[in-house]
Protein backbone atom coordinates (compact mmCIF):
# COMPACT_ATOMS: atom_id res chain seq x y z
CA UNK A 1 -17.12 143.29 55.53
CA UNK A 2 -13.73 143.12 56.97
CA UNK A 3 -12.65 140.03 56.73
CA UNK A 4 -13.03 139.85 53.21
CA UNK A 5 -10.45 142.41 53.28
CA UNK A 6 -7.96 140.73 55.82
CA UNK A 7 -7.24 137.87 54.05
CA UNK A 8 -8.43 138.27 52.28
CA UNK A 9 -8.21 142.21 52.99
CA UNK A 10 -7.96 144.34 47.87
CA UNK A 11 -7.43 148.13 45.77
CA UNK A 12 -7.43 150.51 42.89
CA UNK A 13 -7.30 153.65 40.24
CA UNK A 14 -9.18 156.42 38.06
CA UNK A 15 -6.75 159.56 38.48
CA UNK A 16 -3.38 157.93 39.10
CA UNK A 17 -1.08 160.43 41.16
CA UNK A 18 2.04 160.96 39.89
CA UNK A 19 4.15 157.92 40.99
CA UNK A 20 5.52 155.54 38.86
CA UNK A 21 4.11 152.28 38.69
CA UNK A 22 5.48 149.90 41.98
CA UNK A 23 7.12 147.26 40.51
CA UNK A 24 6.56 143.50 41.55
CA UNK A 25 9.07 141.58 43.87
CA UNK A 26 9.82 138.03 43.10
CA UNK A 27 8.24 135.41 45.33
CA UNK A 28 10.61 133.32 46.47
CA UNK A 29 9.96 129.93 47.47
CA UNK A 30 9.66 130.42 50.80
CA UNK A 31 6.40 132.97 50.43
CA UNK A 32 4.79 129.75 49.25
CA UNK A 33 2.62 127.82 51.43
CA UNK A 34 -0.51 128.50 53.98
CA UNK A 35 0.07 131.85 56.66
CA UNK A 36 -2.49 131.82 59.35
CA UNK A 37 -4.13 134.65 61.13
CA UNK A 38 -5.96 135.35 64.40
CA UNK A 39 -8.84 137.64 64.39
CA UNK A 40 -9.79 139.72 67.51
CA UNK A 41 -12.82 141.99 67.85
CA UNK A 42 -11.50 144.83 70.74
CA UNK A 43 -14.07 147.39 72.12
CA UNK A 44 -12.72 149.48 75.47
CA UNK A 45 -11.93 146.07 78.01
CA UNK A 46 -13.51 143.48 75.64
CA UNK A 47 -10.29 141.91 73.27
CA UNK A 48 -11.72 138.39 71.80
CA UNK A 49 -10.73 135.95 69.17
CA UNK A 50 -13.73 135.97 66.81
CA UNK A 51 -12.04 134.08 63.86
CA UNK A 52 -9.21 132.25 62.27
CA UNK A 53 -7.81 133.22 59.04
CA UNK A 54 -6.18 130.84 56.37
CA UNK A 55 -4.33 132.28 53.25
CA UNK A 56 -2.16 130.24 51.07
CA UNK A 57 0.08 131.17 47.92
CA UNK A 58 0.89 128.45 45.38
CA UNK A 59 2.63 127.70 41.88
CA UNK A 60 -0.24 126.72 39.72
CA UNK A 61 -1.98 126.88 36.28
CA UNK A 62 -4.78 129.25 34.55
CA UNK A 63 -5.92 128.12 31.51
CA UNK A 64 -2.98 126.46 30.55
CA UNK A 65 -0.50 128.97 31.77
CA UNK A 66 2.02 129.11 34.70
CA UNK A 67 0.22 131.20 37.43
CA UNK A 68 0.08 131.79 41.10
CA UNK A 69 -2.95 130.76 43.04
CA UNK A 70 -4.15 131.68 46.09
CA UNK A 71 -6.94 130.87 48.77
CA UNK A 72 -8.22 132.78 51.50
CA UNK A 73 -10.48 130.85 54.23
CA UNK A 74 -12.40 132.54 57.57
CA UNK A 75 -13.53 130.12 60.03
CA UNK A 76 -15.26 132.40 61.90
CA UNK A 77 -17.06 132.07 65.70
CA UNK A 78 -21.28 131.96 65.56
CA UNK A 79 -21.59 135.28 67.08
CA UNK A 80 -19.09 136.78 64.41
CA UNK A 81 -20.79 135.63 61.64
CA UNK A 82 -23.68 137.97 62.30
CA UNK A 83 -20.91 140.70 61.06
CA UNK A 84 -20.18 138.49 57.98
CA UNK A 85 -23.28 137.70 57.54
CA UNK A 86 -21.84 134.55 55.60
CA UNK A 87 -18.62 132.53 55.79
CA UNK A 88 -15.61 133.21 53.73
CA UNK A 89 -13.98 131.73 50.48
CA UNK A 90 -12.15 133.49 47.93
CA UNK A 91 -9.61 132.06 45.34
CA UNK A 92 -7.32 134.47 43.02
CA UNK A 93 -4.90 133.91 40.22
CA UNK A 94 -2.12 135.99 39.31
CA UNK A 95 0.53 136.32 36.40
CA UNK A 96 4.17 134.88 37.83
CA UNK A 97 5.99 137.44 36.92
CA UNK A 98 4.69 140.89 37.02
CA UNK A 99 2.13 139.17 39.62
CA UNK A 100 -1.48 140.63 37.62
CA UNK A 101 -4.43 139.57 38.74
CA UNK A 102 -6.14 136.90 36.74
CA UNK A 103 -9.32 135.69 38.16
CA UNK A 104 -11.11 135.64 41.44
CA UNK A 105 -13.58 134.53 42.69
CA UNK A 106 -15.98 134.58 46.39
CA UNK A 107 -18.57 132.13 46.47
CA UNK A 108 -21.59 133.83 48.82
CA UNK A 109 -23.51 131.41 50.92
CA UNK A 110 -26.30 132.43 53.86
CA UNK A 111 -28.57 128.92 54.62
CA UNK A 112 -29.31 126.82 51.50
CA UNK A 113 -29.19 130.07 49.34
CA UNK A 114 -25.93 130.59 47.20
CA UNK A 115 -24.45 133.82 45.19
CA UNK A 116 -20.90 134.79 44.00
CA UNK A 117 -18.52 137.55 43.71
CA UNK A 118 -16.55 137.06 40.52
CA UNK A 119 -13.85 138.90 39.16
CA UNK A 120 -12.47 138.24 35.34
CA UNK A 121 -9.35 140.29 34.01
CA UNK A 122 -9.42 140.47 30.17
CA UNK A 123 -5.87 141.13 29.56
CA UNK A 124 -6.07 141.47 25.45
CA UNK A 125 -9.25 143.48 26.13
CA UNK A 126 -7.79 145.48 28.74
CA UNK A 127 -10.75 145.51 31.46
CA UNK A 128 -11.78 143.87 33.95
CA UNK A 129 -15.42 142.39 34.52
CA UNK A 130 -17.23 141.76 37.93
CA UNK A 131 -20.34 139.77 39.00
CA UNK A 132 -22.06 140.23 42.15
CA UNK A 133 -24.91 137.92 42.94
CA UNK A 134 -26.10 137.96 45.94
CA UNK A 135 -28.56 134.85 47.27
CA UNK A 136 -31.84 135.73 46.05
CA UNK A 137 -30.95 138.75 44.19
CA UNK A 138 -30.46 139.99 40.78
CA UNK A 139 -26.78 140.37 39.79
CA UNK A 140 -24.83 143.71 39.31
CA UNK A 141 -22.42 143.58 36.69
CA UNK A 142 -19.83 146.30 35.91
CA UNK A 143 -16.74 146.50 33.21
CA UNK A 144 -13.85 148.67 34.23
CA UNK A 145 -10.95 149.75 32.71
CA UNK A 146 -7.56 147.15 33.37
CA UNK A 147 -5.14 149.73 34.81
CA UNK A 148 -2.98 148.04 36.90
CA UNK A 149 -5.02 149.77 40.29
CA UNK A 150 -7.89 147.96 40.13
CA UNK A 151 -8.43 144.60 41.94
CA UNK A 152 -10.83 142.62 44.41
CA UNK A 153 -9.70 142.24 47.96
CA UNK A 154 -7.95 139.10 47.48
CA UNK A 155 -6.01 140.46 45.06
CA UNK A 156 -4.96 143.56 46.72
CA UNK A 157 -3.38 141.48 49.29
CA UNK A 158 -0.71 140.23 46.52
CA UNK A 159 -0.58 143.77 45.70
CA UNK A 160 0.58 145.11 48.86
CA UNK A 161 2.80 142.30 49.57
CA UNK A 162 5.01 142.10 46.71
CA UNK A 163 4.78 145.24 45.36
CA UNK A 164 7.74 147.91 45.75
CA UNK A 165 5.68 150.57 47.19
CA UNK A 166 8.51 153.81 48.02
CA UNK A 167 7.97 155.40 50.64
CA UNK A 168 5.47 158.28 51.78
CA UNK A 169 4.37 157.77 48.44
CA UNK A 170 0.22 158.06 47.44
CA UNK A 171 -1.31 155.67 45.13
CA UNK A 172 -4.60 156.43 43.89
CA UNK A 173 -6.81 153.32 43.61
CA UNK A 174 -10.14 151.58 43.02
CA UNK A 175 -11.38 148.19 44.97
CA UNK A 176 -13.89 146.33 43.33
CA UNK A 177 -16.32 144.79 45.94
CA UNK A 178 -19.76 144.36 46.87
CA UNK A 179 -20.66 145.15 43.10
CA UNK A 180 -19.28 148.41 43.19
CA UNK A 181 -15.62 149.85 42.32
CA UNK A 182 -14.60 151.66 45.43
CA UNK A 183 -12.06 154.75 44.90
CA UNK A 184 -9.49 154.54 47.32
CA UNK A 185 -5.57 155.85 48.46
CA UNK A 186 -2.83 153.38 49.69
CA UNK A 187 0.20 154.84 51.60
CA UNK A 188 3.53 153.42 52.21
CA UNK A 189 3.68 154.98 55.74
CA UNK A 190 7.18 153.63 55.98
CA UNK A 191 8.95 151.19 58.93
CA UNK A 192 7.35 150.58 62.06
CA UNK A 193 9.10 147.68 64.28
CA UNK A 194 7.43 148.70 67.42
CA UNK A 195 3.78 146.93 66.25
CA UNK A 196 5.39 143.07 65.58
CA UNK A 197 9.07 143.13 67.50
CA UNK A 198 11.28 140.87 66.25
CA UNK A 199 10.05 141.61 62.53
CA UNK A 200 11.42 144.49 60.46
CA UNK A 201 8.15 145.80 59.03
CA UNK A 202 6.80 148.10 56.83
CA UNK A 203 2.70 150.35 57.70
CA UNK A 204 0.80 151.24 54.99
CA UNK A 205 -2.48 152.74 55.12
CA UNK A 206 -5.35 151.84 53.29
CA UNK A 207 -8.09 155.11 53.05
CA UNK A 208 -11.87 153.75 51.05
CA UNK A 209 -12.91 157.25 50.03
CA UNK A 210 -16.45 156.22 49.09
CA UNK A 211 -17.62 153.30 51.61
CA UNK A 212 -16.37 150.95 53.86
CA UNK A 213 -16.18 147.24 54.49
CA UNK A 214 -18.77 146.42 56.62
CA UNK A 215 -22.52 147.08 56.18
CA UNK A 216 -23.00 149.71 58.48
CA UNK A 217 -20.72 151.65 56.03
CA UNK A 218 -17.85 151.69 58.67
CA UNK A 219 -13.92 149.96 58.51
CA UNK A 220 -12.99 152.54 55.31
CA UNK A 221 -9.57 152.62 57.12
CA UNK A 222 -7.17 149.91 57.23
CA UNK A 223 -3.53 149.94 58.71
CA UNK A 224 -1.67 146.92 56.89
CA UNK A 225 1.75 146.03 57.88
CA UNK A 226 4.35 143.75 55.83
CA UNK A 227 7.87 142.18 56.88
CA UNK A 228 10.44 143.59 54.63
CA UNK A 229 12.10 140.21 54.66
CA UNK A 230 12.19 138.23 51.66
CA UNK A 231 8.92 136.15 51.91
CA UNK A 232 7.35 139.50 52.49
CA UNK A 233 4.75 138.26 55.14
CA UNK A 234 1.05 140.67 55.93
CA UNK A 235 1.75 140.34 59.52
CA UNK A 236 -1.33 141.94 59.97
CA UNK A 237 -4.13 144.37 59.59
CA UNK A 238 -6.41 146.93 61.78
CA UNK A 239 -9.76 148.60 61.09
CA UNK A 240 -12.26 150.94 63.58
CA UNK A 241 -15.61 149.58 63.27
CA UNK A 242 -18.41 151.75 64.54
CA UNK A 243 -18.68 150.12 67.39
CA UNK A 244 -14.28 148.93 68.38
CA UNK A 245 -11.84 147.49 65.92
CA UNK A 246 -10.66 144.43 64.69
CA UNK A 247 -7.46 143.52 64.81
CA UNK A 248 -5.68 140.74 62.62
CA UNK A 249 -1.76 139.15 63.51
CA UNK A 250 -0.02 136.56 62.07
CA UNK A 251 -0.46 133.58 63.98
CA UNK A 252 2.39 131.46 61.84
């Protein structure tokens, strides 16, 4: 489901192409703190707000060590939540420096029934472990390798945001979601200041090879684009649904 990719919108590797690994940016103090997000569902003269995105970045701990920690939180309108199908919460952790993922985790609640999307990252084992259990369903578990490429959506976020990505280069990744690890190729597309103006900005382009986000099977194309600033804002996202697009901007 989109939204679980805005904010929360993660990504992935089996078959790296030849490009060296990005390397991470420093966060700087001011990338801390909550961003906020509008949502808009757009289909030919229809362009509505259907939900209101929360992500924050903090200093924080994980077991014991210095790590960064951050939330992701849809507040979404009634008739959007028949798309979602449940309301959003995901938490991540990340190393400080190099800016690994950790842990993460989406609790999954429709009614009184409750599930989980977890996501552990061994790093002395070198793989990383996810749980999918849906309400009133058996979970799927799956171990897969720790390569650097391979992250939930939350996760992929922190990714594309601090990561030095050059340039019309190809990275070839995997998303874990949904209980699945979804092969898929980010793009650094390169500046765009036409979509935000006033922001010097970056477009890559996310392509899900295998799937996409919602149920139907469609939004397996998202346009991301990130200030090049130094808090290194998402100031926003795009997918094409089956049926329109949604469209997500920084709100502030």
């Amino acid at each position: 489901m989109f939204p679980k990719t805005i904010v929360l919108s993660a990504l992935l590797l089996f078959g790296l192409s030849n490009v060296p690994a990005p390397a991470p940016k420093a966060v700087p103090a001011e990338a801390l703190g909550p961003v906020k997000y509008e949502v808009r569902y757009i289909l030919k003269g229809i362009n509505t707000k259907v939900a209101d995105v929360a992500i924050s970045l903090e200093d924080s701990k994980w077991n014991g060590l210095n790590a960064l920690h951050s939330h992701a939180k849809i507040n979404a309108s009634s008739v959007f939540r028949l798309f979602m199908a449940a309301e959003y919460i995901a938490d991540a952790y990340f190393t400080t420096g190099s800016q690994e993922p950790l842990y993460s985790i989406n609790p999954i609640k429709k009614g009184k029934k409750e599930g989980k999307f977890e996501c552990i990252y061994d790093r002395d084992a070198k793989v990383v472990t996810s749980e999918f259990a849906p309400p009133s369903a058996k979970p799927v578990t799956g171990t897969y390798p720790l390569d650097g490429r391979t992250m939930d959506l939350l996760s992929l976020l922190q990714y594309v945001r601090f990561h030095d990505i050059p340039v019309g280069s190809t990275l070839d990744m995997h998303l874990l979601m949904k209980g699945k690890c979804v092969a898929a190729t980010l793009v650094n597309q390169g500046p765009d200041n036409d979509k935000f103006p006033g922001q010097s900005s970056e477009r890559l382009f996310l392509k899900m090879l295998e799937m996409g986000l919602m149920e139907n099977g469609s939004g397996n194309e998202i346009t991301v684009w990130r200030s090049t600033n130094e808090n290194r804002l998402i100031l926003g996202l795009e997918t094409t649904l089956s049926s329109g697009a949604i469209s997500v901007s920084f709100a502030e």
